[in-house]
N, C-alpha and C. Protein backbone atom coordinates (compact mmCIF):
# COMPACT_ATOMS: atom_id res chain seq x y z
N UNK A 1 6.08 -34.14 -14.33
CA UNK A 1 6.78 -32.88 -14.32
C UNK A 1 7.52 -32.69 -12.99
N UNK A 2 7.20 -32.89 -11.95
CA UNK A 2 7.15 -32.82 -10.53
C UNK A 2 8.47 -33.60 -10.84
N UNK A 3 8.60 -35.04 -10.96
CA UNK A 3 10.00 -36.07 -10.93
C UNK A 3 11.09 -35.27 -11.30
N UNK A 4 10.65 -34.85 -12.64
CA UNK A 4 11.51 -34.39 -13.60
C UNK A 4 12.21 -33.07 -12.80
N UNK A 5 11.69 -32.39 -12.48
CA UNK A 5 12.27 -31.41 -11.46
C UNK A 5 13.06 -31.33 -10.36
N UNK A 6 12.69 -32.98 -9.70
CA UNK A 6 13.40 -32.59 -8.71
C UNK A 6 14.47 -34.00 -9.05
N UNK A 7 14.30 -34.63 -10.33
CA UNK A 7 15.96 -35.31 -10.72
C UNK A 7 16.43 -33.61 -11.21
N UNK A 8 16.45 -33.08 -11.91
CA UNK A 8 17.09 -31.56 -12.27
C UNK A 8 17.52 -31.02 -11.36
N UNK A 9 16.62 -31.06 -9.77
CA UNK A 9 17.36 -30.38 -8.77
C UNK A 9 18.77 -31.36 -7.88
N UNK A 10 18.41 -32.70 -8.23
CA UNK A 10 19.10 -33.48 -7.66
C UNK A 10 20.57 -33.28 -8.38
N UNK A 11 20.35 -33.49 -9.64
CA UNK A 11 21.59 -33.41 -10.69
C UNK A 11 22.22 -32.05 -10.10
N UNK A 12 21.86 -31.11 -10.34
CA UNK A 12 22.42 -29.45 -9.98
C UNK A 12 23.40 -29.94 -8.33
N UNK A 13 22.40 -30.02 -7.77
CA UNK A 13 23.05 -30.38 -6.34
C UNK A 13 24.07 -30.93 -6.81
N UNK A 14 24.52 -32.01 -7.25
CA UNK A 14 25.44 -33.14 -7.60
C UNK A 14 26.59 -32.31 -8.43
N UNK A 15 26.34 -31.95 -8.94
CA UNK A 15 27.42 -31.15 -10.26
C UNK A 15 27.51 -30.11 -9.56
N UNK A 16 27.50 -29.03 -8.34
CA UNK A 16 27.88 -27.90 -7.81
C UNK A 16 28.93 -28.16 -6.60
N UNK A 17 28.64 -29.46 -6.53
CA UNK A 17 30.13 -29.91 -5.49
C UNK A 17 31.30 -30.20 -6.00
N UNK A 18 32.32 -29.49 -5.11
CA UNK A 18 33.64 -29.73 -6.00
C UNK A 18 33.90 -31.26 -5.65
N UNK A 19 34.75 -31.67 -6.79
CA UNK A 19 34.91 -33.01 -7.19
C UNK A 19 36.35 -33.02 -6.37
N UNK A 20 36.20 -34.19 -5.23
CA UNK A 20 38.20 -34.75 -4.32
C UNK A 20 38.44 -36.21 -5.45
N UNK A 21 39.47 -35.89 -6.18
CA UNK A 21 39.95 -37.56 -6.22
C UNK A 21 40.09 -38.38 -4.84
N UNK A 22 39.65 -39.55 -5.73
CA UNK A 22 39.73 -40.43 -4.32
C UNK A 22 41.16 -41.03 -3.53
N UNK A 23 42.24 -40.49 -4.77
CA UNK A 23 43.68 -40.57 -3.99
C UNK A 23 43.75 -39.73 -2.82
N UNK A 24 42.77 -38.85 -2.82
CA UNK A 24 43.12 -37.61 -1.21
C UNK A 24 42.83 -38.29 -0.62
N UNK A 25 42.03 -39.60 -0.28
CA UNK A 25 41.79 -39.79 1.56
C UNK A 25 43.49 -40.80 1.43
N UNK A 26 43.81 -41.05 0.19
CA UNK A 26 45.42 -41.89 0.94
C UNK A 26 46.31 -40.65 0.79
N UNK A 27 46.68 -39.79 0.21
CA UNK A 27 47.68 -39.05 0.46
C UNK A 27 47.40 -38.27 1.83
N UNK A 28 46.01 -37.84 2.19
CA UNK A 28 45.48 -37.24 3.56
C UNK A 28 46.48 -38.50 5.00
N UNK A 29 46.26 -39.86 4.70
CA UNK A 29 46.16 -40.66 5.59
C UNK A 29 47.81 -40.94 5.67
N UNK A 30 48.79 -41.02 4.31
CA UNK A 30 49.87 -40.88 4.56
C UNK A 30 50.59 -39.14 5.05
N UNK A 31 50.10 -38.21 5.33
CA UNK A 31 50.16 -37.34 5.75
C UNK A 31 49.95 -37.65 7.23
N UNK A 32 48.72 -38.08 7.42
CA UNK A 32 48.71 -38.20 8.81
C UNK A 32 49.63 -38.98 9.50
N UNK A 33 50.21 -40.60 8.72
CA UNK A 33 51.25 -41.19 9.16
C UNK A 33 52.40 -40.47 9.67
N UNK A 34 52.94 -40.12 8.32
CA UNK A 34 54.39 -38.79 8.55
C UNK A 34 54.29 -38.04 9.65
N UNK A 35 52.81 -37.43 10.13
CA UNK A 35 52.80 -36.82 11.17
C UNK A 35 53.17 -37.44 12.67
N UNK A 36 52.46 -38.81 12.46
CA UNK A 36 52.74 -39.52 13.83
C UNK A 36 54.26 -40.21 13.58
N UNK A 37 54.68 -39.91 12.94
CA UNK A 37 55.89 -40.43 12.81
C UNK A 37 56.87 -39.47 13.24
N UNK A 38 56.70 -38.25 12.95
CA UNK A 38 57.57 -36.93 12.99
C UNK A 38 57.26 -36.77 14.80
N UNK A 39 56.02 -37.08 15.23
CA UNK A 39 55.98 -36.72 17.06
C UNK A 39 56.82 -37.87 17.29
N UNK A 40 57.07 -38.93 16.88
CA UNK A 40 57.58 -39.87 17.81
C UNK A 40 59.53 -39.94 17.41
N UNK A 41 59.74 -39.10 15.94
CA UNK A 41 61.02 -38.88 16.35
C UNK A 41 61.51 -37.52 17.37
N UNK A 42 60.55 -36.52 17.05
CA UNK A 42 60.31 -35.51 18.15
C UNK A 42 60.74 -35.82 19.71
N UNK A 43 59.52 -36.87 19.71
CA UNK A 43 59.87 -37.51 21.73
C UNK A 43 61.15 -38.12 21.72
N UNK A 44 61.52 -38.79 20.39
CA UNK A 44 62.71 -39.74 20.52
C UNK A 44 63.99 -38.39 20.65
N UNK A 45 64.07 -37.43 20.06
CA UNK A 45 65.26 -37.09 19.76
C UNK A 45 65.22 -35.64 21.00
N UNK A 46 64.11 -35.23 21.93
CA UNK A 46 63.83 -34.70 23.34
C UNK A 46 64.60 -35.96 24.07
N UNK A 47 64.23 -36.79 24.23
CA UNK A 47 65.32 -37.93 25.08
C UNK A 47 66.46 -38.21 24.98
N UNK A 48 66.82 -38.32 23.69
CA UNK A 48 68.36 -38.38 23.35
C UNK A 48 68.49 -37.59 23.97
N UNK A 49 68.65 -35.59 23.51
CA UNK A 49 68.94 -34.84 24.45
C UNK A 49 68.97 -34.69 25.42
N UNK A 50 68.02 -34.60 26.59
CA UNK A 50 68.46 -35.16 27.99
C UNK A 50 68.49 -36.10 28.46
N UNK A 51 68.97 -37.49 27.60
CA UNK A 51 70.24 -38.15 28.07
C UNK A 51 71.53 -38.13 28.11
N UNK A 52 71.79 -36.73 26.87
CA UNK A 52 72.98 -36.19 26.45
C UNK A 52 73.17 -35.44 27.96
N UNK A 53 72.46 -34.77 28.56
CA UNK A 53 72.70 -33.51 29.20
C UNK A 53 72.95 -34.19 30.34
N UNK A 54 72.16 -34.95 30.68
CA UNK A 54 72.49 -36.47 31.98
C UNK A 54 73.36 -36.81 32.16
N UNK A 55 74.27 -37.00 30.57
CA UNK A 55 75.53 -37.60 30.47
C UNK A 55 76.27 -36.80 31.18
N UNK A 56 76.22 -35.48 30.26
CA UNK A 56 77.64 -34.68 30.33
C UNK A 56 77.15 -33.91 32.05
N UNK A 57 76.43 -33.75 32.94
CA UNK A 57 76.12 -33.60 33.97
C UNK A 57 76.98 -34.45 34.82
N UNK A 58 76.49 -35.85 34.52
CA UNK A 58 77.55 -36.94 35.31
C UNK A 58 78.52 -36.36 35.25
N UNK A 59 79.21 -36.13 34.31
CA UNK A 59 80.58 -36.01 33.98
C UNK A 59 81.11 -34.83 34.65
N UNK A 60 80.39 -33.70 34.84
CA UNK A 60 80.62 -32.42 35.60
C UNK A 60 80.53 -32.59 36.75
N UNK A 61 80.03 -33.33 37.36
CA UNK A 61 79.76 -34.02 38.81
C UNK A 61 80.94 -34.79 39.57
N UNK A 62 81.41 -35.61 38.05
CA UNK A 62 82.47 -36.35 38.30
C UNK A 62 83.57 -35.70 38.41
N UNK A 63 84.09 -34.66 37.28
CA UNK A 63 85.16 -34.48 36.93
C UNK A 63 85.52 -32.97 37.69
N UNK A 64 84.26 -32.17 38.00
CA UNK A 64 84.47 -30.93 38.10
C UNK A 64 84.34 -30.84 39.74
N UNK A 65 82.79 -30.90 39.92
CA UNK A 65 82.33 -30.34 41.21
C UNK A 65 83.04 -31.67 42.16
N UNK A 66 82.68 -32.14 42.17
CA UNK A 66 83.49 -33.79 43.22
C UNK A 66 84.91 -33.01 43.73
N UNK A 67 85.92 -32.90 42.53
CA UNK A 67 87.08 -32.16 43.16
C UNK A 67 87.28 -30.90 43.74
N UNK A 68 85.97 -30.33 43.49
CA UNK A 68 86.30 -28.71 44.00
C UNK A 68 85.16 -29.08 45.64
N UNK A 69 84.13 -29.75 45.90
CA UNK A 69 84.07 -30.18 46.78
C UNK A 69 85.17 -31.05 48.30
N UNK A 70 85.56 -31.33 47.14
CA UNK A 70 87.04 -32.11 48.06
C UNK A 70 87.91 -31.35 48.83
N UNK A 71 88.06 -30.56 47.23
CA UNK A 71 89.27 -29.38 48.12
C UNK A 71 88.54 -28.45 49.07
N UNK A 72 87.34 -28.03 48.91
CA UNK A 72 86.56 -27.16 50.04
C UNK A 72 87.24 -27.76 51.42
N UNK A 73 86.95 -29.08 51.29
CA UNK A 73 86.34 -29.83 52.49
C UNK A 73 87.91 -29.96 53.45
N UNK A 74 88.61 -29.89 52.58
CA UNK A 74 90.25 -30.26 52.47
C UNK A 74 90.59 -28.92 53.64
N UNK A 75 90.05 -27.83 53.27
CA UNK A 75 90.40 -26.33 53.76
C UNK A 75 89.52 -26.51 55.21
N UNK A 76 88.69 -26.83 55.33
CA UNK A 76 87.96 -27.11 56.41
C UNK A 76 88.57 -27.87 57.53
N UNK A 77 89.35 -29.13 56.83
CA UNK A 77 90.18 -29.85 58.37
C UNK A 77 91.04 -29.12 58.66
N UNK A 78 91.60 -29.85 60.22
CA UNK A 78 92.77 -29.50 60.47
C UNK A 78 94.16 -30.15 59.52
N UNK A 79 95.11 -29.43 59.84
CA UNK A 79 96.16 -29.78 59.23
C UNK A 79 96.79 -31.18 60.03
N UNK A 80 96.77 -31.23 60.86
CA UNK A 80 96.89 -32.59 61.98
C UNK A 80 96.43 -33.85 61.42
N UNK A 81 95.85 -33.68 60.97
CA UNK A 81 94.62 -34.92 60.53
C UNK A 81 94.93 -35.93 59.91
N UNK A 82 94.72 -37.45 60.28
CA UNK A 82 95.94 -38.41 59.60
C UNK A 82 94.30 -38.71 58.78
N UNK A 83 94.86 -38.61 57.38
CA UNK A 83 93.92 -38.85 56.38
C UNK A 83 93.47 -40.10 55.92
N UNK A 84 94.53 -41.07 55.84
CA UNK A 84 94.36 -42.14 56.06
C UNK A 84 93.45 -42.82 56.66
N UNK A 85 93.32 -42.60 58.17
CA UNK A 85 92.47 -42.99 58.78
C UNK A 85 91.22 -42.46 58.88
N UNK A 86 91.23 -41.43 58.25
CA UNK A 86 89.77 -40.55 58.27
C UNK A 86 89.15 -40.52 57.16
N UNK A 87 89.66 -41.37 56.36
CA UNK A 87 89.50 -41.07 54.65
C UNK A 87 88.06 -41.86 54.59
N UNK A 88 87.79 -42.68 55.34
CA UNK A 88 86.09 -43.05 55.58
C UNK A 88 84.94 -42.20 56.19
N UNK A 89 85.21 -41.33 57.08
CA UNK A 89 84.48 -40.83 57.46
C UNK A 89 84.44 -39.56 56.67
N UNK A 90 85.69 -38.86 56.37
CA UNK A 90 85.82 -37.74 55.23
C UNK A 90 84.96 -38.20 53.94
N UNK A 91 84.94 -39.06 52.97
CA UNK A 91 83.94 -39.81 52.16
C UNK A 91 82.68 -39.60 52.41
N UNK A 92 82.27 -40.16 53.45
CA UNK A 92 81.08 -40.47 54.29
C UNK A 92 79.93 -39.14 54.33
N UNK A 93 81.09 -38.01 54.90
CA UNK A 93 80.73 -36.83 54.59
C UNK A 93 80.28 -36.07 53.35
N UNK A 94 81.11 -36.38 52.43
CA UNK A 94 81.32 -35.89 51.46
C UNK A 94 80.30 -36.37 50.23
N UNK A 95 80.02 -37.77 50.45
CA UNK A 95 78.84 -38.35 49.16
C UNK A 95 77.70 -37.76 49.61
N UNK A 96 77.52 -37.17 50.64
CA UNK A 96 75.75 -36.93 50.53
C UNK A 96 75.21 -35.69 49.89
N UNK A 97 76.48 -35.08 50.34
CA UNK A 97 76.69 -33.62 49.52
C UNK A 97 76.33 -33.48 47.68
N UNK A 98 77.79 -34.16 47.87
CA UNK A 98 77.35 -34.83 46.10
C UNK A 98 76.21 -35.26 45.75
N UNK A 99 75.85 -36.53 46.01
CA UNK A 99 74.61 -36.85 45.77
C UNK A 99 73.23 -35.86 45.53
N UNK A 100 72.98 -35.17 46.46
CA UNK A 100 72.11 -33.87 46.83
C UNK A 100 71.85 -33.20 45.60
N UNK A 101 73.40 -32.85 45.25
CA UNK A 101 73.80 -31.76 44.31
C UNK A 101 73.44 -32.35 42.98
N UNK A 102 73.62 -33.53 42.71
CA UNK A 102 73.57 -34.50 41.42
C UNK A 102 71.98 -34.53 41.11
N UNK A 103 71.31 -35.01 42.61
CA UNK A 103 69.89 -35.40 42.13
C UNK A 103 68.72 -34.20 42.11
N UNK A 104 69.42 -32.75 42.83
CA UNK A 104 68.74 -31.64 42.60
C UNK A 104 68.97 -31.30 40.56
N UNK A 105 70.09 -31.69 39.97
CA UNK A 105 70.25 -31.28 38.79
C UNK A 105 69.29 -32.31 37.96
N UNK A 106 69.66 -33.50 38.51
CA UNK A 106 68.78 -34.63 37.39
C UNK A 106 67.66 -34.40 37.75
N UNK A 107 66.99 -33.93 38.80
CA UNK A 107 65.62 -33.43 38.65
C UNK A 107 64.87 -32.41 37.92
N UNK A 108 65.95 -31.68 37.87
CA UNK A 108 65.74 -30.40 37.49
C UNK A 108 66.10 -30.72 35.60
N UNK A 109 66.73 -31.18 35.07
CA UNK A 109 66.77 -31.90 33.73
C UNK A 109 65.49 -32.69 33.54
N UNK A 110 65.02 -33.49 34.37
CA UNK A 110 63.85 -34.26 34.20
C UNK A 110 62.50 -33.50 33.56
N UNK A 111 62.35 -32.35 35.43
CA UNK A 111 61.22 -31.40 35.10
C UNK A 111 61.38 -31.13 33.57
N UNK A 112 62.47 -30.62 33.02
CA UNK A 112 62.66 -29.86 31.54
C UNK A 112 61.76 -30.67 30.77
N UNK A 113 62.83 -32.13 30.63
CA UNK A 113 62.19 -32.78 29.90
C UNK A 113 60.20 -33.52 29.34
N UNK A 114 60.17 -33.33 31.21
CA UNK A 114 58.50 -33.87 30.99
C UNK A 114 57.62 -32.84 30.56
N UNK A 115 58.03 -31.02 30.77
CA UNK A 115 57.50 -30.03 30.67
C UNK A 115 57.80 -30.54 28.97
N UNK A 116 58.80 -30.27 28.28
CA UNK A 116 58.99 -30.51 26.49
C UNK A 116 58.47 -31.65 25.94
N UNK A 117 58.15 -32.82 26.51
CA UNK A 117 57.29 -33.81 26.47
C UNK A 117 55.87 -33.74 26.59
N UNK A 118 55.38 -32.81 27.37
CA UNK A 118 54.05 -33.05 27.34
C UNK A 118 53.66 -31.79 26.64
N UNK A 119 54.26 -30.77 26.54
CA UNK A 119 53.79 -30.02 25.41
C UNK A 119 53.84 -30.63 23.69
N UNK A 120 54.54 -31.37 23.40
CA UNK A 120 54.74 -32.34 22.57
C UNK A 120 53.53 -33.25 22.26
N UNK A 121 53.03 -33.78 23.56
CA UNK A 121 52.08 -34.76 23.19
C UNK A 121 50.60 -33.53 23.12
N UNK A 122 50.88 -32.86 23.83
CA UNK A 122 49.31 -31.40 23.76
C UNK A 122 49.35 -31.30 22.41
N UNK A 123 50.17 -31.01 21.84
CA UNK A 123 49.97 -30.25 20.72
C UNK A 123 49.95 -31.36 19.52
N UNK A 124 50.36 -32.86 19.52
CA UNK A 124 50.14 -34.03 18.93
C UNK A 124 48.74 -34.35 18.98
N UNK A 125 47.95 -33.98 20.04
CA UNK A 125 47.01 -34.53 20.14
C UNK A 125 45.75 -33.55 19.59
N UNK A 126 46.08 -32.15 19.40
CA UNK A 126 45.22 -31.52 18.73
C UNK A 126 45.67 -31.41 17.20
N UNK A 127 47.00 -31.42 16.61
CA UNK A 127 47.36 -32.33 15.59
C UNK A 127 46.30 -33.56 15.04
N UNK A 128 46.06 -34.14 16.07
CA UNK A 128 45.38 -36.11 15.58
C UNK A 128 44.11 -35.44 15.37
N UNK A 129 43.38 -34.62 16.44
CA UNK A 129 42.00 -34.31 16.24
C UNK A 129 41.78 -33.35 15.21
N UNK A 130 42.80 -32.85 14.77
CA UNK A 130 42.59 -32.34 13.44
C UNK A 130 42.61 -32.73 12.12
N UNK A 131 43.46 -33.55 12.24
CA UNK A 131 43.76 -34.43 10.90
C UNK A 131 42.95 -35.48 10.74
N UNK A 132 42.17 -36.06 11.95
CA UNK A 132 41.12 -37.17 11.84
C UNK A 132 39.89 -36.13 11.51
N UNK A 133 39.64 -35.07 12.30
CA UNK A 133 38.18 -34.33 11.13
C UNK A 133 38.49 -33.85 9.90
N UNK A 134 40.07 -33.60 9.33
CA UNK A 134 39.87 -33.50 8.07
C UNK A 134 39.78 -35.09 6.85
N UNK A 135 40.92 -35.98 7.84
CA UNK A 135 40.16 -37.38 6.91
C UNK A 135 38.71 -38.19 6.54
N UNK A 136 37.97 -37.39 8.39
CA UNK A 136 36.62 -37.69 8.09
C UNK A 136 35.53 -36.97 7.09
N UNK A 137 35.97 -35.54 6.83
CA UNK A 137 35.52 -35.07 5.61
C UNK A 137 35.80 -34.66 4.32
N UNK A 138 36.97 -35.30 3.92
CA UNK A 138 37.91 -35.86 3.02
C UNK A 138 37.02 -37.47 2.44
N UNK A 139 36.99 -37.92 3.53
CA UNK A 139 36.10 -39.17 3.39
C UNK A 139 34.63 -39.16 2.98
N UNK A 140 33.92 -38.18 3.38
CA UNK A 140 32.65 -38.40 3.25
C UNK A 140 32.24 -37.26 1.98
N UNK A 141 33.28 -36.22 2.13
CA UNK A 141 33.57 -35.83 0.36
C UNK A 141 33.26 -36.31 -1.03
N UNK A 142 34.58 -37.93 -0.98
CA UNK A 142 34.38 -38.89 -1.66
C UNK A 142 33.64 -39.50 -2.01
N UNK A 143 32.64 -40.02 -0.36
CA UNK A 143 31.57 -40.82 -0.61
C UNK A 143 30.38 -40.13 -1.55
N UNK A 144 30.65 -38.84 -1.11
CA UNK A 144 29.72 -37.80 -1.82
C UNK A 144 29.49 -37.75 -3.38
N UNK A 145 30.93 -37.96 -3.74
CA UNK A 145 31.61 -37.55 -4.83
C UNK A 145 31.00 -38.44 -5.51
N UNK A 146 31.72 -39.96 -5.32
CA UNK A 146 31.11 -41.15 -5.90
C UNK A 146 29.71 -41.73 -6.13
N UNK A 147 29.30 -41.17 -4.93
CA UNK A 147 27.78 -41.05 -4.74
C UNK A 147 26.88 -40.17 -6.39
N UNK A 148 27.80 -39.22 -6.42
CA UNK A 148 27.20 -37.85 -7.44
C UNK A 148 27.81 -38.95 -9.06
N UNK A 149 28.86 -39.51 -8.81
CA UNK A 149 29.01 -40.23 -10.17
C UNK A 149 28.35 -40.86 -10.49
N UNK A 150 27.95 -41.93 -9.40
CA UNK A 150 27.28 -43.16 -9.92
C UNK A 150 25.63 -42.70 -10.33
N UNK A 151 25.31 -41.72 -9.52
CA UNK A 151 23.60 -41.04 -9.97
C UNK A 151 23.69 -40.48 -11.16
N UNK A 152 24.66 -40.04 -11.64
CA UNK A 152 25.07 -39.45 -13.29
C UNK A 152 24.98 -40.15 -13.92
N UNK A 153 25.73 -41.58 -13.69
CA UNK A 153 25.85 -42.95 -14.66
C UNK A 153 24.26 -43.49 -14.59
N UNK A 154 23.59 -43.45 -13.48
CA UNK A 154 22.50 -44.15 -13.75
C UNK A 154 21.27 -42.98 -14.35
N UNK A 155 20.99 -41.97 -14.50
CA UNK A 155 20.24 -40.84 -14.99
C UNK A 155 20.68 -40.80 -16.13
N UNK A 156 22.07 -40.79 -17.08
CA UNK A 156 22.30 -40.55 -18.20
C UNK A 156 21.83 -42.29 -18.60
N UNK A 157 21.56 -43.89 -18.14
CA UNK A 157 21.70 -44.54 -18.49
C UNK A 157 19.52 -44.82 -18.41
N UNK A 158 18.99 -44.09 -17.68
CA UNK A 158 17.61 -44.08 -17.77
C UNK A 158 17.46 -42.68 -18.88
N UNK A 159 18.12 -41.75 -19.20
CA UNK A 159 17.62 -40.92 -19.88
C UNK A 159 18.19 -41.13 -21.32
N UNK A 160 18.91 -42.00 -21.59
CA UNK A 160 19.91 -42.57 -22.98
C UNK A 160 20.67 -41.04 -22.90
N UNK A 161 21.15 -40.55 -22.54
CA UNK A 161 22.17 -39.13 -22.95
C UNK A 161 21.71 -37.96 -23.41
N UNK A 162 19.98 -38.17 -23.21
CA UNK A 162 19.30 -37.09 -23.43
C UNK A 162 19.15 -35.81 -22.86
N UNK A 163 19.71 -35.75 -21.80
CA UNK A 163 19.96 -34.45 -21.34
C UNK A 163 21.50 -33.59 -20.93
N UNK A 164 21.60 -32.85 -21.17
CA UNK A 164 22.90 -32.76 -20.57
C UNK A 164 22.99 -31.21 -19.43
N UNK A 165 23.31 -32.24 -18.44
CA UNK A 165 23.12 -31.57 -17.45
C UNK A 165 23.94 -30.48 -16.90
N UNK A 166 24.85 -30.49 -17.84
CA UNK A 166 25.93 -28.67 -17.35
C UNK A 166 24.80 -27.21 -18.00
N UNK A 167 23.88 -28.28 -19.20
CA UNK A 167 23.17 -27.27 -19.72
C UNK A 167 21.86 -26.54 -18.98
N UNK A 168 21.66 -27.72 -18.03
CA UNK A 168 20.63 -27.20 -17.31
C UNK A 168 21.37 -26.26 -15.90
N UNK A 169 22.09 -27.25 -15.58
CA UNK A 169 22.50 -26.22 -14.26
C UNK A 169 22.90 -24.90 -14.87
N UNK A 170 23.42 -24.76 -16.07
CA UNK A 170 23.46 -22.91 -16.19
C UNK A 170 22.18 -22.39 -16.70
N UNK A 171 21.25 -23.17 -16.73
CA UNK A 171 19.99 -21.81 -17.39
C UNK A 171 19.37 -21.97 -15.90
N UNK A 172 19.23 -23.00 -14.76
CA UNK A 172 18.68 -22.71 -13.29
C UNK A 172 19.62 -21.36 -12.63
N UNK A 173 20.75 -21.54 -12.63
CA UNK A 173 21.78 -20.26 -12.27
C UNK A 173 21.33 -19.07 -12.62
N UNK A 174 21.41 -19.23 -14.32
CA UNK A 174 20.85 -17.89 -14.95
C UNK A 174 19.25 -17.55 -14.37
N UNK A 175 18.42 -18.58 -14.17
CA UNK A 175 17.12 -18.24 -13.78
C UNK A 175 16.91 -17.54 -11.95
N UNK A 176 18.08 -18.35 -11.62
CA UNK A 176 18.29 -17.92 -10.27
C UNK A 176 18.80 -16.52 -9.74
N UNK A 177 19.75 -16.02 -10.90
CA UNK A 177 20.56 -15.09 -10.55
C UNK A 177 19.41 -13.62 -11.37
N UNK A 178 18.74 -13.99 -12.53
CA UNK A 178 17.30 -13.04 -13.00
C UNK A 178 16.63 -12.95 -11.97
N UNK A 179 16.01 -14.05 -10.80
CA UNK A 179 14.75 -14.19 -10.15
C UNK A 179 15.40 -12.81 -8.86
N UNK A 180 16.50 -13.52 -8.23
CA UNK A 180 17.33 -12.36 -7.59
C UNK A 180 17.37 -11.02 -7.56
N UNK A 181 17.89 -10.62 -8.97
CA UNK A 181 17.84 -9.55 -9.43
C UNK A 181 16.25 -8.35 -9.10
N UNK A 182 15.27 -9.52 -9.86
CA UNK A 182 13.78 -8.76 -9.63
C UNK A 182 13.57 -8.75 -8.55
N UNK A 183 13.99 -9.60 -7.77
CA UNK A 183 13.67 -9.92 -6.38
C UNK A 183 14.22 -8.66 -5.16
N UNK A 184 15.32 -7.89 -5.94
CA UNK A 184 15.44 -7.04 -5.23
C UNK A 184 15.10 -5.79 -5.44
N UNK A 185 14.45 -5.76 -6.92
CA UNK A 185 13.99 -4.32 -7.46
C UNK A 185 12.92 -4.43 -6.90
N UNK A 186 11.99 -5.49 -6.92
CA UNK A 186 10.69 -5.19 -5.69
C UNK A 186 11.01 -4.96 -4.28
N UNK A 187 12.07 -5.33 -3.85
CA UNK A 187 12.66 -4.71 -2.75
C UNK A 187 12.47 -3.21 -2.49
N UNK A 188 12.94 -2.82 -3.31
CA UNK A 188 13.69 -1.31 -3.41
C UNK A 188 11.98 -0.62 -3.48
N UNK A 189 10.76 -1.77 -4.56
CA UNK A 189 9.69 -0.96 -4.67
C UNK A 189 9.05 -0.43 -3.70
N UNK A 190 9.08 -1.81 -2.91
CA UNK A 190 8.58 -1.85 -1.54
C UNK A 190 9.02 -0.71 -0.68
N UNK A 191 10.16 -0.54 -0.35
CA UNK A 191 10.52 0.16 0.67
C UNK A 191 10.19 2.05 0.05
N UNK A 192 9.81 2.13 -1.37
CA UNK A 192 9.86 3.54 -1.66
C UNK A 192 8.21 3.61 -1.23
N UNK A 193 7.50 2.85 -1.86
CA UNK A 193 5.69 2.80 -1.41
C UNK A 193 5.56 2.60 0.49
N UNK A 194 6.67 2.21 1.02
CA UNK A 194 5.86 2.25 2.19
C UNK A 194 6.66 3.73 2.74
C-alpha cells in the first residue's frame, strides 16, 4: 500500500509540471546567439561612428580651423615680414597649436566612445547572465520533463495501462482541496472555543 502511494505521489508530482518542448533549449540558445550577435554589431557600428566623426573632425581641422588659425596668426605679424623666409618658423609655430586642438578633440571623441562601449559591454554582460540562467532552467526543465516521460512509460509499462493517472491526480486535488476546506472550518472552531 505504502509503494503504491508514493508511485501515486510520484506520478502527481510528474503530471503537475508544465511540460517545455525540447525545441526551447534550441530556440532559447539561438536567441541567445542573435543576442551576441546584435552586441557585436552594436560595438561594430559605435566604431564606425566614431570613425565617421574622426573623419569628418580631420577634415574640420584641415579645412576649417588650420585656415582660420593661419589667418589669426597672419594679423599677429608685422606687415614687414618677408614670409618666405619665415614660413618655417611661422609653421613651426603654428602645428603645435593645431595639433593640441586636434588631439584635445580626438580625445574627447575617444572618451565618448569607450564611455558607449563599456556601457554596451555592462549591459551585454548582464544580458549573458541572464540568458545563461534562463538556458540553465530551460535545460533542467527538459531534463525534468523527459525525466516525467520516461517514469510514465515505465509505470504504465509495469502497471499494463491499468491506471490512469489524470484520474488520480484529480480525486488527490479534490481530496486536497475537501481536506483544506475542513481544515479551515476547524480553524474558525478553534479560534471561537478559545
Amino acid at each position: 500500500m505504502y509503494k503504491k502511494t508514493l508511485l501515486i505521489l510520484v506520478v502527481i508530482s510528474f503530471l503537475s509540471c508544465a511540460s517545455i518542448p525540447n525545441s526551447t533549449a534550441t530556440l532559447t540558445k539561438d536567441v541567445i546567439n542573435e543576442g551576441d550577435a546584435m552586441h557585436q554589431l552594436n560595438i561594430s557600428l559605435v566604431n564606425q561612428l566614431f570613425n565617421e566623426k574622426r573623419a569628418r573632425l580631420n577634415t574640420f581641422i584641415t579645412s576649417k580651423y588650420t585656415p582660420a588659425v593661419i589667418k589669426k596668426y597672419q594679423k599677429l605679424l608685422p606687415q614687414n615680414l618677408d614670409y618666405k623666409k619665415e614660413l618655417p618658423n611661422i609653421i613651426e609655430a603654428i602645428i603645435p597649436v593645431i595639433n593640441r586642438k586636434r588631439d584635445s578633440l580626438q580625445d574627447l571623441l575617444l572618451h565618448q566612445q569607450q564611455k558607449i562601449v563599456t556601457g554596451l559591454n555592462t549591459n551585454f554582460i548582464s544580458y549573458s547572465k541572464a540568458t545563461s540562467a534562463l538556458q540553465n532552467l530551460i535545460n533542467s526543465a527538459i531534463k525534468e520533463n523527459n525525466a516525467e516521460k520516461n517514469a510514465l512509460a515505465e509505470i504504465n509499462q509495469l502497471t499494463g495501462n491499468r491506471l490512469n493517472f489524470k484520474q488520480v491526480e484529480n480525486k488527490i486535488d479534490s481530496l486536497l482541496n475537501k481536506t483544506g476546506l475542513g481544515m479551515s472550518k476547524l480553524l474558525k472552531i478553534e479560534k471561537l472555543i478559545k
